[in-house]
N, C-alpha and C. Protein backbone atom coordinates (compact mmCIF):
# COMPACT_ATOMS: atom_id res chain seq x y z
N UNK A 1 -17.67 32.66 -10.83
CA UNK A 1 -16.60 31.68 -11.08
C UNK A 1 -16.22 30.94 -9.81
N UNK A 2 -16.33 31.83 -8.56
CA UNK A 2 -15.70 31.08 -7.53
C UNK A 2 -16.61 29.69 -7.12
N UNK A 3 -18.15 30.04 -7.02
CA UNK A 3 -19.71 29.45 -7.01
C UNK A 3 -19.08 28.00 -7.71
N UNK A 4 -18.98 28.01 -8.81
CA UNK A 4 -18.71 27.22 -10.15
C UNK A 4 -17.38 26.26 -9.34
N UNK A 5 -16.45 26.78 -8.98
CA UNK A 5 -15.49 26.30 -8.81
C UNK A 5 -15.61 25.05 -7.52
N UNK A 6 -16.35 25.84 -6.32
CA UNK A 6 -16.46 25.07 -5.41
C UNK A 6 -17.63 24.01 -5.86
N UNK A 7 -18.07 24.43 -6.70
CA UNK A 7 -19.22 23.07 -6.97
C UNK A 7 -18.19 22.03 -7.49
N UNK A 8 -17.59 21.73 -8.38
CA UNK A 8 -16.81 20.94 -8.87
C UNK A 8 -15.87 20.10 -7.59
N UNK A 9 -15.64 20.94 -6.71
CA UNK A 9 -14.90 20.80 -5.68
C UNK A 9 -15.27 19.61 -4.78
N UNK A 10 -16.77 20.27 -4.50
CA UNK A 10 -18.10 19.68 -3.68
C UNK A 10 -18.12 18.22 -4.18
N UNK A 11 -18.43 18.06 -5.41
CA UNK A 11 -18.51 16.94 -6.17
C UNK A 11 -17.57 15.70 -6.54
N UNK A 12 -16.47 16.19 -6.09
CA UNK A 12 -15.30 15.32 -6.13
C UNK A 12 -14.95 14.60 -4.46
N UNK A 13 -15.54 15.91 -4.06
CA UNK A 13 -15.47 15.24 -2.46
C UNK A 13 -16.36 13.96 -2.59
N UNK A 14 -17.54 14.73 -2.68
CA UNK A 14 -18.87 13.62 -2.40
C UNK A 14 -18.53 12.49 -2.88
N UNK A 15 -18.21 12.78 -4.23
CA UNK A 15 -17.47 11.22 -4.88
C UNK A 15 -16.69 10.32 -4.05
N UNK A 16 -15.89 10.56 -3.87
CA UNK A 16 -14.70 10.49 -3.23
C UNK A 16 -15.17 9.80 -1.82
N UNK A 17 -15.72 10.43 -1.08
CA UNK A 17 -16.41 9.67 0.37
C UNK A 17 -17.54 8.31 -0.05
N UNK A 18 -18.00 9.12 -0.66
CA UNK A 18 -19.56 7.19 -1.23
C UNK A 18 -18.38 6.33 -1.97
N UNK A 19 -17.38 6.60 -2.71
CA UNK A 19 -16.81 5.90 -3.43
C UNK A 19 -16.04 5.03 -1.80
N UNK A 20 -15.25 5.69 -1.01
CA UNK A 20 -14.80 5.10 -0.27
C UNK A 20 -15.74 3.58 0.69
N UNK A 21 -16.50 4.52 0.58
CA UNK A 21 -17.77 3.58 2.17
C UNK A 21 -18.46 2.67 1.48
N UNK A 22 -18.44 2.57 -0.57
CA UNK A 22 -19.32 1.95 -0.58
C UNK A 22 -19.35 1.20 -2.51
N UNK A 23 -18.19 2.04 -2.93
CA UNK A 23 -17.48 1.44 -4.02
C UNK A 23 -18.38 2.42 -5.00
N UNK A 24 -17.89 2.05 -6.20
CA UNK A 24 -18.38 2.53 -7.72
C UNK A 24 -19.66 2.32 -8.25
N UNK A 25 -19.60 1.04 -8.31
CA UNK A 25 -20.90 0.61 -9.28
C UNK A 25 -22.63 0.82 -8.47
N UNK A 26 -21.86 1.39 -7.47
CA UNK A 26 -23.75 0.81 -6.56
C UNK A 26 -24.17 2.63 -6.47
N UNK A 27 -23.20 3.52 -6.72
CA UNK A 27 -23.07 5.26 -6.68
C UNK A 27 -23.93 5.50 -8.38
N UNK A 28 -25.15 6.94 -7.85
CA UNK A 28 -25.49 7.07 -8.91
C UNK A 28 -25.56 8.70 -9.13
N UNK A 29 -25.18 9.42 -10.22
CA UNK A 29 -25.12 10.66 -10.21
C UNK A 29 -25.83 11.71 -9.26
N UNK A 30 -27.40 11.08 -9.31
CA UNK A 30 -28.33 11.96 -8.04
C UNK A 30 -27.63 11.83 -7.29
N UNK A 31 -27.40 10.95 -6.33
CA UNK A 31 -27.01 10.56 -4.85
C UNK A 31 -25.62 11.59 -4.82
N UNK A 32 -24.42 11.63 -5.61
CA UNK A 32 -23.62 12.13 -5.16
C UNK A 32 -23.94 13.64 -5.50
N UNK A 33 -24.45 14.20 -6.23
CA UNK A 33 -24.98 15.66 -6.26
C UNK A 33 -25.84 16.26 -5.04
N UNK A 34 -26.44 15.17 -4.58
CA UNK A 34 -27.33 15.39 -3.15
C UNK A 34 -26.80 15.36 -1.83
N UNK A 35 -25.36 14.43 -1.86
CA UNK A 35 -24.31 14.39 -1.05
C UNK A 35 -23.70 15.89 -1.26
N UNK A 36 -23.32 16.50 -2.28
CA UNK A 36 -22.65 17.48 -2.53
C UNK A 36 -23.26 18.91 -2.40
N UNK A 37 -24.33 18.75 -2.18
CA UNK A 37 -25.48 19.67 -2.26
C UNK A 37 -25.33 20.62 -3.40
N UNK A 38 -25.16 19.95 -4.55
CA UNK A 38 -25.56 21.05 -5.51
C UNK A 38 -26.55 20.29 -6.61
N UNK A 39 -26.82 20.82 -7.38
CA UNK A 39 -27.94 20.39 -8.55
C UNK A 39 -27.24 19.31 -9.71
N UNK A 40 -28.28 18.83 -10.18
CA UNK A 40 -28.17 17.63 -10.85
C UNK A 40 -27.15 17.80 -11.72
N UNK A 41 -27.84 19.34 -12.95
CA UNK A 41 -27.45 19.52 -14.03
C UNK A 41 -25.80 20.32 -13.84
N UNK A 42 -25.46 20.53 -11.98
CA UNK A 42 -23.64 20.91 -11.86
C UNK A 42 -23.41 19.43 -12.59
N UNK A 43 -23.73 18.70 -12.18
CA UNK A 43 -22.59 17.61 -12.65
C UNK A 43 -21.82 17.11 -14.27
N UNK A 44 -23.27 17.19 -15.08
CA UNK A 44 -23.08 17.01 -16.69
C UNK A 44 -21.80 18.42 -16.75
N UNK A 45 -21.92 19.76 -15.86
CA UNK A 45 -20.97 20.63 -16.57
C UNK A 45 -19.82 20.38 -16.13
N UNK A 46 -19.55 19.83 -15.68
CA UNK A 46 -17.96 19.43 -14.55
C UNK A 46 -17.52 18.41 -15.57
N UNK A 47 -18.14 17.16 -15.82
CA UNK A 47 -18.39 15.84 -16.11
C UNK A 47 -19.10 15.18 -17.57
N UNK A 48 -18.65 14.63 -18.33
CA UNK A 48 -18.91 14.04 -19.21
C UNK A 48 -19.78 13.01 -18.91
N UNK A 49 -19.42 12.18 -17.71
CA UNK A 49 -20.11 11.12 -17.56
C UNK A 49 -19.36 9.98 -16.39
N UNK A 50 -20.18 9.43 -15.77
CA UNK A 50 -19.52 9.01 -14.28
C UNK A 50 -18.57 8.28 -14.43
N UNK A 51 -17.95 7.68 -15.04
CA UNK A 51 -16.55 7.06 -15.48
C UNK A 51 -15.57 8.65 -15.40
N UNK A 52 -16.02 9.84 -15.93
CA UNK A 52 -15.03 10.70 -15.96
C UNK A 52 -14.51 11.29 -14.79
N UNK A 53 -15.57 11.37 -13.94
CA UNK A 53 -15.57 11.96 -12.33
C UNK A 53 -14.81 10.66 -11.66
N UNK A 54 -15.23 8.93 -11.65
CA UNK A 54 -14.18 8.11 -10.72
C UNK A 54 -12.51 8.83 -11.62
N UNK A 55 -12.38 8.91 -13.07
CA UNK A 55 -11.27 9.08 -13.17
C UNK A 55 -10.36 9.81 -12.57
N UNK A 56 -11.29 11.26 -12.29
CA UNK A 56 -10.67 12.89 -11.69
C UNK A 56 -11.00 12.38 -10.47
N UNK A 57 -11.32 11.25 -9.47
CA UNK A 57 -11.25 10.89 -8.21
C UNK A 57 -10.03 10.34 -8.03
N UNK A 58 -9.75 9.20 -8.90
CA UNK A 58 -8.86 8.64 -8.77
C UNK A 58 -7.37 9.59 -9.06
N UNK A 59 -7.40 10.73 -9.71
CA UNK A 59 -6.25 11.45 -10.29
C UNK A 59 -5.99 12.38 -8.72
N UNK A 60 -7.30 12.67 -8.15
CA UNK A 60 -7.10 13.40 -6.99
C UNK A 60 -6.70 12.68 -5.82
N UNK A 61 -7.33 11.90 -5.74
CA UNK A 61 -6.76 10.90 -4.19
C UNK A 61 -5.13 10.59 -4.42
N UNK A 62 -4.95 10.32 -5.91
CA UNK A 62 -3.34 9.91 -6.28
C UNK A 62 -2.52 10.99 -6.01
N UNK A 63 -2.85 12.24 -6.46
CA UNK A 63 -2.04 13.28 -6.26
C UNK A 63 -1.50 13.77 -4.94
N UNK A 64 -2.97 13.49 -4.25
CA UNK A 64 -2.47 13.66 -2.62
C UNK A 64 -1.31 12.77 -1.79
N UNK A 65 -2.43 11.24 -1.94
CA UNK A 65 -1.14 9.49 -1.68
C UNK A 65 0.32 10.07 -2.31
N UNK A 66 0.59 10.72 -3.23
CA UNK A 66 2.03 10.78 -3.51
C UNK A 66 2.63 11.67 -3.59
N UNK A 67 1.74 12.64 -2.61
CA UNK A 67 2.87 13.91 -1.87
C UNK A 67 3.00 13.17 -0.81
N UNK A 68 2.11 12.91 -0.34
CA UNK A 68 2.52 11.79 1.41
C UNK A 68 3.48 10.64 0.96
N UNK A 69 3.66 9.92 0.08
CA UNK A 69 4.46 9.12 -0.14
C UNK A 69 5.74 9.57 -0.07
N UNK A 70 6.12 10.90 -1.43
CA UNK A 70 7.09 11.43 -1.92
C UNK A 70 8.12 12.11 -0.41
N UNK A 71 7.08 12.73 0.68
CA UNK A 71 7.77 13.25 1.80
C UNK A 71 8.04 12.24 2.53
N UNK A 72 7.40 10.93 2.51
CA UNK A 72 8.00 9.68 3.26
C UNK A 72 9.31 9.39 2.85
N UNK A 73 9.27 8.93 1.80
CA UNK A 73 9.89 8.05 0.98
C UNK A 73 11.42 9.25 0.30
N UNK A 74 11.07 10.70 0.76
CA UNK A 74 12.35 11.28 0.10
C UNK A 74 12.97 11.68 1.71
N UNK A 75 12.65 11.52 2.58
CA UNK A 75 13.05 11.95 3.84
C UNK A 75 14.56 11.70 3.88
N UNK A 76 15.32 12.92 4.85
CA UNK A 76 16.55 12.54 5.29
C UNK A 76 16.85 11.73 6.28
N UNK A 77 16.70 10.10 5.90
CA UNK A 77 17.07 8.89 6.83
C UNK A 77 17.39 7.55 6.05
N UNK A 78 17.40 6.79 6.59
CA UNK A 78 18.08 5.42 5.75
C UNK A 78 16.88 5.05 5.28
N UNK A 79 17.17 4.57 3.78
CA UNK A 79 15.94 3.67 3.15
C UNK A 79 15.02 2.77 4.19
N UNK A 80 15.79 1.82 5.21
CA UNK A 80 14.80 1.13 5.13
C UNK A 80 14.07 1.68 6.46
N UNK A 81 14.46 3.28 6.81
CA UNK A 81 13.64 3.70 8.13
C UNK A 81 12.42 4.54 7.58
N UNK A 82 12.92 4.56 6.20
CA UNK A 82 11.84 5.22 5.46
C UNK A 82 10.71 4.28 4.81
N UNK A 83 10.86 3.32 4.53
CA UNK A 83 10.25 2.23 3.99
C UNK A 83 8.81 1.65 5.60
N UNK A 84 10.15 1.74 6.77
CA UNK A 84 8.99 1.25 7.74
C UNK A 84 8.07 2.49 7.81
N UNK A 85 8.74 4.08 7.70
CA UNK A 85 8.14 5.16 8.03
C UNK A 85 6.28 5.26 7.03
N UNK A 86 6.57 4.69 5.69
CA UNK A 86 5.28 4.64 5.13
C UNK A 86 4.85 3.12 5.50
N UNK A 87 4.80 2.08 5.93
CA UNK A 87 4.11 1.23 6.71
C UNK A 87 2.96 1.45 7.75
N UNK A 88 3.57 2.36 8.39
CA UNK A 88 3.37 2.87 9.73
C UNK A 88 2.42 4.31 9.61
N UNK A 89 3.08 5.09 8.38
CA UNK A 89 1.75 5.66 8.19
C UNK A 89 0.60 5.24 7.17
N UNK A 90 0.78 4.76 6.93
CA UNK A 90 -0.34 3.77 6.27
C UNK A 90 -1.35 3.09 7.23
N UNK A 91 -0.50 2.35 8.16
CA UNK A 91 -1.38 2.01 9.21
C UNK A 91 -2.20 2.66 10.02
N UNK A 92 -1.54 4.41 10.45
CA UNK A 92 -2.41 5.11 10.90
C UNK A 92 -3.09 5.45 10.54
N UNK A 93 -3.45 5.60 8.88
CA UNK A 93 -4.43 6.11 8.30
C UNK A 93 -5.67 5.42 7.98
N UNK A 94 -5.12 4.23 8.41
CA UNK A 94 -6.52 3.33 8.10
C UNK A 94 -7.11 3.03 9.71
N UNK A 95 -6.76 3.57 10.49
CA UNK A 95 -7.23 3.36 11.71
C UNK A 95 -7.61 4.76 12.45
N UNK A 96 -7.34 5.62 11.51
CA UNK A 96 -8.21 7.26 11.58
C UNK A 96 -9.69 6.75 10.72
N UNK A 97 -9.35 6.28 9.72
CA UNK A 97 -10.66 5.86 9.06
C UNK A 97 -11.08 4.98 9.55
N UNK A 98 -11.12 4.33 10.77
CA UNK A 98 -11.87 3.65 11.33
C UNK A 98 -12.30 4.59 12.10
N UNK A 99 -11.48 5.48 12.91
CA UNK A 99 -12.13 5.59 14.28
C UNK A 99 -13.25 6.99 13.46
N UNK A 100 -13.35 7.34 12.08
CA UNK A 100 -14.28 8.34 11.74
C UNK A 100 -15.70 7.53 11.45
N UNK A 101 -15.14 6.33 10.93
CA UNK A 101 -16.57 5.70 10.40
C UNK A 101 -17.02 5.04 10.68
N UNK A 102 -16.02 3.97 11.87
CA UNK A 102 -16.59 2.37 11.95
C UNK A 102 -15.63 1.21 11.75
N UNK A 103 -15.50 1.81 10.21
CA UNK A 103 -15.04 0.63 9.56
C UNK A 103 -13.64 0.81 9.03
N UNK A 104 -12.67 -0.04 8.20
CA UNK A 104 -11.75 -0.05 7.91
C UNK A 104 -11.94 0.12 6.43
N UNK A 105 -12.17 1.27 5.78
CA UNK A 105 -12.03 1.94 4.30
C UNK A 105 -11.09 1.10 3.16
N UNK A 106 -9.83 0.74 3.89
CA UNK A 106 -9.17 0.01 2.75
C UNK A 106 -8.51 0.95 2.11
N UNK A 107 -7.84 0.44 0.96
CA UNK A 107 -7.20 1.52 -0.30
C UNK A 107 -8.46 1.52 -1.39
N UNK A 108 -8.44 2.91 -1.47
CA UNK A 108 -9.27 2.94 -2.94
C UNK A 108 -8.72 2.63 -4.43
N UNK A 109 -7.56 2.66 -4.08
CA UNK A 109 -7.20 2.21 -5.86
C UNK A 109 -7.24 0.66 -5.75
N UNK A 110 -6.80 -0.31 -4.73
CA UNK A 110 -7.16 -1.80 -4.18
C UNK A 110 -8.36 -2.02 -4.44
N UNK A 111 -9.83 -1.24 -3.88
CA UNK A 111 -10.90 -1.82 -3.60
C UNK A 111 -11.72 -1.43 -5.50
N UNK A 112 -11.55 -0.47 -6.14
CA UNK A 112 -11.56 -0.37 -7.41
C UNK A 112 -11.20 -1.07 -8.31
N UNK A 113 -9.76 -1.60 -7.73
CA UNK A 113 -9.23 -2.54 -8.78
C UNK A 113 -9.96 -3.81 -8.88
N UNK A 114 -10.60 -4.00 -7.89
CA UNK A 114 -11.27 -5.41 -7.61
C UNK A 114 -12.23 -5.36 -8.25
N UNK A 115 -12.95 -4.69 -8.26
CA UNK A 115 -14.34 -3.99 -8.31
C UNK A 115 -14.86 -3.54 -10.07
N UNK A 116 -13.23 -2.93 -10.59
CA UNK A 116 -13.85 -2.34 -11.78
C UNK A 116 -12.85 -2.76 -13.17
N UNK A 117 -11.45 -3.46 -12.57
CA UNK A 117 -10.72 -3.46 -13.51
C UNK A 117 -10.75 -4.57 -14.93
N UNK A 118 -12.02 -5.06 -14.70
CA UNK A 118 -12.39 -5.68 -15.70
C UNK A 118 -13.97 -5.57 -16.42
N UNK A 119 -14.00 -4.40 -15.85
CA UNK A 119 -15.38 -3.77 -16.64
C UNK A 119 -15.16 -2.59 -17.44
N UNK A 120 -14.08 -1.22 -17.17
CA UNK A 120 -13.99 -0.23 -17.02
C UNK A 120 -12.87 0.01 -17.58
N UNK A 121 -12.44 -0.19 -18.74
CA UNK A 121 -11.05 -0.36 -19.36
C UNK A 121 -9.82 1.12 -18.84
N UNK A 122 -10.95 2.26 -19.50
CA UNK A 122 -10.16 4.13 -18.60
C UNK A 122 -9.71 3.80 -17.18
N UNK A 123 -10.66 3.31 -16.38
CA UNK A 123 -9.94 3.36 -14.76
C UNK A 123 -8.93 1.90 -14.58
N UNK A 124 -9.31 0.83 -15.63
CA UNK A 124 -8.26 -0.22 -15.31
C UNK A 124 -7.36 0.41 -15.24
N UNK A 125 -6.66 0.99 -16.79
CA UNK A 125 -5.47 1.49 -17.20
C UNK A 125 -4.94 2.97 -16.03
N UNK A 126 -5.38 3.55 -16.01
CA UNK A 126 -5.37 4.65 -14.74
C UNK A 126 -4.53 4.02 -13.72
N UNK A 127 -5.76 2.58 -13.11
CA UNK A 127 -4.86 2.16 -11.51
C UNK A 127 -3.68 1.50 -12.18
N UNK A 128 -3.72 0.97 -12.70
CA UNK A 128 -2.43 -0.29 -13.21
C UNK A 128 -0.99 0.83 -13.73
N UNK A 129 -1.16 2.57 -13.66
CA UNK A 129 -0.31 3.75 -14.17
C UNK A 129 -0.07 3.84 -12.56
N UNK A 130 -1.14 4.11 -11.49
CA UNK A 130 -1.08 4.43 -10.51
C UNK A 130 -0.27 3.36 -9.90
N UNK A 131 -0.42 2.31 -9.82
CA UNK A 131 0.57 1.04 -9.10
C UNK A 131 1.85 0.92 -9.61
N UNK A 132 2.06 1.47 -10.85
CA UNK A 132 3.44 0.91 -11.14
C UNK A 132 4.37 2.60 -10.54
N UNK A 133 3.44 3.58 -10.65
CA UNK A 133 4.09 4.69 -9.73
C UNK A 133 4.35 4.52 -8.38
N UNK A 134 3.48 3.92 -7.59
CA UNK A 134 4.00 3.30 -6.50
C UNK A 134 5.26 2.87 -6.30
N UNK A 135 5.43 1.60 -7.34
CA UNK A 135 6.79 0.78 -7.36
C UNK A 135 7.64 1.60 -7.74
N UNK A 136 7.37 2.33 -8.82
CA UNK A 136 8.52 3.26 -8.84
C UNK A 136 9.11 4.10 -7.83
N UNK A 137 8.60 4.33 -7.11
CA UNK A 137 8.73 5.14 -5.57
C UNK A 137 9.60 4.40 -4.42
N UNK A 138 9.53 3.09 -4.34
CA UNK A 138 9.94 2.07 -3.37
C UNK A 138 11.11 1.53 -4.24
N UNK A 139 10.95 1.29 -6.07
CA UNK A 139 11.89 0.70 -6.58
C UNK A 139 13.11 1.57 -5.98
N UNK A 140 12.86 2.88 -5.76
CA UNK A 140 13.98 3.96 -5.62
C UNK A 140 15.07 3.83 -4.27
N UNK A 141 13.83 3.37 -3.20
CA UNK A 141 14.13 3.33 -1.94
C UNK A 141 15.05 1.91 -1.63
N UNK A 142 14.86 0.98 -2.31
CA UNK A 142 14.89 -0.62 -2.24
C UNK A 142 16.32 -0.44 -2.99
N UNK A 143 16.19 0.16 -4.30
CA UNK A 143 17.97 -0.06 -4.96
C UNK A 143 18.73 1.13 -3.74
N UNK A 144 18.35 1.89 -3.29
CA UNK A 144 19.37 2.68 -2.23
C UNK A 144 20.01 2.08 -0.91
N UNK A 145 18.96 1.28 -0.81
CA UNK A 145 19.35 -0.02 0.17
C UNK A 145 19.97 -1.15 -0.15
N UNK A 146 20.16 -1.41 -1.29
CA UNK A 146 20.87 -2.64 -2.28
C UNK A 146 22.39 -1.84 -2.11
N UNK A 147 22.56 -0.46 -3.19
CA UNK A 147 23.87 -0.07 -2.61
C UNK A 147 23.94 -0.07 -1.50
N UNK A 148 23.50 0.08 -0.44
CA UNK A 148 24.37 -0.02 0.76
C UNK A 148 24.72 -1.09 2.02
N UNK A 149 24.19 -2.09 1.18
CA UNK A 149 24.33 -3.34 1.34
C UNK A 149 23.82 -4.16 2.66
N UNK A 150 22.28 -2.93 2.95
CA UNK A 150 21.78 -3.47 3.67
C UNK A 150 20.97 -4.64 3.76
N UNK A 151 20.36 -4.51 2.55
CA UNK A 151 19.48 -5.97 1.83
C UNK A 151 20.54 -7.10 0.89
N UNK A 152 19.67 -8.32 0.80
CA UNK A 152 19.76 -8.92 0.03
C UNK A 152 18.90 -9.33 -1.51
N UNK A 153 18.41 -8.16 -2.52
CA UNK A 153 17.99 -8.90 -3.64
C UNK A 153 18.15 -9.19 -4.89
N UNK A 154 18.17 -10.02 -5.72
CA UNK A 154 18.59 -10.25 -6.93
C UNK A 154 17.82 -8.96 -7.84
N UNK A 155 17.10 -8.77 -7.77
CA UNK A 155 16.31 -7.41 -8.98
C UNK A 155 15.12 -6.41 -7.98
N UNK A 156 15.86 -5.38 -7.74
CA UNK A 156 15.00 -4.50 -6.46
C UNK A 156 13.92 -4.13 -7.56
N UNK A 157 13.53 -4.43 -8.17
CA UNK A 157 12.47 -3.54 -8.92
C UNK A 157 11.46 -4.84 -8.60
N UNK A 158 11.65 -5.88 -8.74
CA UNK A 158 10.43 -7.05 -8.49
C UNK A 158 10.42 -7.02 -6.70
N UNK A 159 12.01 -6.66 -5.77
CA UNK A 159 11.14 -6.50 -4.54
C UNK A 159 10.30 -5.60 -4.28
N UNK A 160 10.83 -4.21 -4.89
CA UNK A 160 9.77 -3.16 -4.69
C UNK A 160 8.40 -3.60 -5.04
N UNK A 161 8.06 -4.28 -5.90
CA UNK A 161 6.66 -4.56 -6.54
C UNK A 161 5.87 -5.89 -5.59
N UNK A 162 6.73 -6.63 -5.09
CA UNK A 162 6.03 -7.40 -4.72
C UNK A 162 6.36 -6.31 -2.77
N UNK A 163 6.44 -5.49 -2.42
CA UNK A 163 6.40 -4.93 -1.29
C UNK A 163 5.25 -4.34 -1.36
N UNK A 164 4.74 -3.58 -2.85
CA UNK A 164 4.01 -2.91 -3.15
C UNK A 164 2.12 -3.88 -3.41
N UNK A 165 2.61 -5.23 -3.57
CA UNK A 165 1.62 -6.19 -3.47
C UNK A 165 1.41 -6.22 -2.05
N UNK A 166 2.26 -6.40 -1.06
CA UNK A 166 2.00 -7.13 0.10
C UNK A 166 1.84 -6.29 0.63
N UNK A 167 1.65 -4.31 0.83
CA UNK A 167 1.09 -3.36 1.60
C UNK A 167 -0.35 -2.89 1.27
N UNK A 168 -0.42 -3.68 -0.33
CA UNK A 168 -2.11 -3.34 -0.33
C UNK A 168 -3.18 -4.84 -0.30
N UNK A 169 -2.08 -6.30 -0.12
CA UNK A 169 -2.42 -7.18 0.52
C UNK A 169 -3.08 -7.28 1.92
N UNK A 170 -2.41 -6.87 2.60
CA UNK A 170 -2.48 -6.21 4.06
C UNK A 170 -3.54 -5.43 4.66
N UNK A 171 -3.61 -4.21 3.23
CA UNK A 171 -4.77 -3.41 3.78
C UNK A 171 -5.87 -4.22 3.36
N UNK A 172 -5.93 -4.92 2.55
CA UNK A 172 -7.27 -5.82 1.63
C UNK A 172 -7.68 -6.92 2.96
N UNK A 173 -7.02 -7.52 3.64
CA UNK A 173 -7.44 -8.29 4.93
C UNK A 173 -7.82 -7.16 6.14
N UNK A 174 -7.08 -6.18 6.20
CA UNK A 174 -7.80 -5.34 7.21
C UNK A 174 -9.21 -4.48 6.88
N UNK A 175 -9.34 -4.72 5.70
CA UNK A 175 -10.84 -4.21 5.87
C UNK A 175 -11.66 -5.85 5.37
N UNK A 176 -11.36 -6.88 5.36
CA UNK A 176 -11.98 -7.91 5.11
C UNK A 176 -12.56 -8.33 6.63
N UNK A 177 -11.54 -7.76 7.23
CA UNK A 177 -11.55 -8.01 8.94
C UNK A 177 -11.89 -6.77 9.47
N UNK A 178 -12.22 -5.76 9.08
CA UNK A 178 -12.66 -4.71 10.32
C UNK A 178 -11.49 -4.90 11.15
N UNK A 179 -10.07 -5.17 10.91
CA UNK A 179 -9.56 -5.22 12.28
C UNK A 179 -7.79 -4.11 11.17
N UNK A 180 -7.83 -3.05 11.93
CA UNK A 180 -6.70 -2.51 11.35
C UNK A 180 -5.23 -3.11 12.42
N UNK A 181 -5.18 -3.35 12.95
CA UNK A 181 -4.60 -4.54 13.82
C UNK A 181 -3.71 -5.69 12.36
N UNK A 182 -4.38 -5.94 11.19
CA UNK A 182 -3.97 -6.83 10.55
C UNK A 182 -2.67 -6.25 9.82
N UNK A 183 -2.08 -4.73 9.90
CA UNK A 183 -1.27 -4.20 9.31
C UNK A 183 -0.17 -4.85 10.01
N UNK A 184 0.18 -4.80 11.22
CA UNK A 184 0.95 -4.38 12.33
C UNK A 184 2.34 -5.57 11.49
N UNK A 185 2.11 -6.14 11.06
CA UNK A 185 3.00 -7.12 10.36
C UNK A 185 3.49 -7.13 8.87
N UNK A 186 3.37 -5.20 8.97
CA UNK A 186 4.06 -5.13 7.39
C UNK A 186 5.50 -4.31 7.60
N UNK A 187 6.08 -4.25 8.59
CA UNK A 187 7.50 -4.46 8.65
C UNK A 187 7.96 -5.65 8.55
N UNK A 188 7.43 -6.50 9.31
CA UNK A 188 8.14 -8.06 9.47
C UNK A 188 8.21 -8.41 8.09
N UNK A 189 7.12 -8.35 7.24
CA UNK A 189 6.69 -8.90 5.69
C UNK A 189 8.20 -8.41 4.82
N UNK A 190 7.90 -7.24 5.08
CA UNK A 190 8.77 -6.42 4.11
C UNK A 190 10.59 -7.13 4.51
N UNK A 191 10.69 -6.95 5.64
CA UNK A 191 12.21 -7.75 6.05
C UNK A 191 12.41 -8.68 5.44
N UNK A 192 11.96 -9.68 5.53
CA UNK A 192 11.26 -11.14 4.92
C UNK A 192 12.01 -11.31 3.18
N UNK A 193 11.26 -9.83 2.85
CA UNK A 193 11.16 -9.32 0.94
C UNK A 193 12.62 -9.03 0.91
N UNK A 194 13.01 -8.60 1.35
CA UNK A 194 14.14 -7.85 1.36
C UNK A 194 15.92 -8.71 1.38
N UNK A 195 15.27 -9.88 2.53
CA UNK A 195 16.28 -10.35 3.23
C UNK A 195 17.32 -9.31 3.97
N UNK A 196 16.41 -8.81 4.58
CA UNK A 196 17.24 -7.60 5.24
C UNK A 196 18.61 -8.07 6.21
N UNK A 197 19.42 -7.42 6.45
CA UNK A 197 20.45 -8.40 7.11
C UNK A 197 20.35 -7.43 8.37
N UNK A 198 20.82 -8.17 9.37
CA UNK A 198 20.62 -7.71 10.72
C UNK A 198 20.40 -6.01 11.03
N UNK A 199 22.26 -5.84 10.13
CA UNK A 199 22.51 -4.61 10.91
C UNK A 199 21.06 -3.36 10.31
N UNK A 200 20.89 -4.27 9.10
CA UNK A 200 20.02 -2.53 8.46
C UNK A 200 18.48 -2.81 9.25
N UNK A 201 18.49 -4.03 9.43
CA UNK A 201 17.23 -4.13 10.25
C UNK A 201 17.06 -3.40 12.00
N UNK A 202 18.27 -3.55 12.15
CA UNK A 202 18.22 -2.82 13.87
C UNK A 202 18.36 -1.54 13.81
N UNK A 203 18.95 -0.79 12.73
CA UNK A 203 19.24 0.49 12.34
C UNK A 203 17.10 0.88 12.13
N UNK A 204 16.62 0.77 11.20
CA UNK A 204 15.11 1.32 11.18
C UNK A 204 14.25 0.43 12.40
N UNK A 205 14.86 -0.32 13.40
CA UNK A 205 13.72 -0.69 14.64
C UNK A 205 13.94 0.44 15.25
């Protein structure tokens, strides 16, 4: 059972890395079983079929992104020091994935969405569950900052969403550019969204 277990394990990794470096559609069952080093026929038992494995990729990378989110984003500090706090790690993380591979990886639910959300109806619906959990996460952070009258917006649920556009905007030019450098201007963005007013802005610099 344990054998069994780590194969499945193996296989989600492997996924998970070719999916990153090199997207969906061009990945073919051999290749990631050979990445994973286990046999062909592990995969049919894990797996229905390669749409089912991006799904359990995508359910796994999400689960992780939103414990790191959830400890950002629930931290004991002011909304909007928490708001720059996942900016900032966001940025580092795409510039660890540079300095492992080269290149600038991007978001995988971003580079999927591009990629599959109009071929692939299961993973459309998946990311488009996964993005609006996002917003829900920031909608939280954004109305806590509305009460306290650090921002200015008419409906925090469309700033949260369009904050939530413009941090995977951001990452979508930094890997268009190889240059993770292109983040460095998603505090300023977000102020901008917000109409942040001075004081809450000097409070999270």
């Amino acid at each position: 059972m344990g054998r069994t277990s780590n194969a499945r394990e193996r296989i989600l990794g492997a996924a998970q890395s070719l999916m990153a470096q090199r997207g969906y559609s061009a990945l073919g069952t051999a290749e990631i079983c050979k990445e994973a080093g286990v046999p062909k026929g592990s995969f049919y038992y894990f797996f229905d079929s390669k749409e089912a494995l991006g799904l359990a990729v995508l359910d796994e990378h999400w689960e992780a992104q939103r414990a790191d989110w959830d400890r950002v984003l629930s931290a004991d500090a002011a909304p909007l020091e928490r708001l720059r706090s996942l900016f900032e790690e966001t940025e580092a993380g795409q510039q660890a994935g540079q300095r492992s591979c080269g290149t600038v990886t991007g978001c995988m639910f971003g580079n999927l969405t591009l990629e599959l959300s109009n071929q692939a109806e299961p993973i459309r619906a998946r990311l488009q569950h996964i993005f609006e959990a996002q917003v829900d996460m920031v909608h939280e952070v954004v109305s806590e900052a509305a009460r306290r009258g650090e921002i200015a917006v008419s409906d925090p649920r469309e700033a949260a969403r369009a904050i939530v556009a413009q941090l995977e905007g951001q990452v979508l030019f930094a890997k268009l550019y190889n240059d993770s450098e292109q983040l460095g201007v998603l505090w300023r963005n977000c102020l901008a969204i917000l109409g942040a007013h001075a004081a809450g802005a000097g409070t999270a610099a």
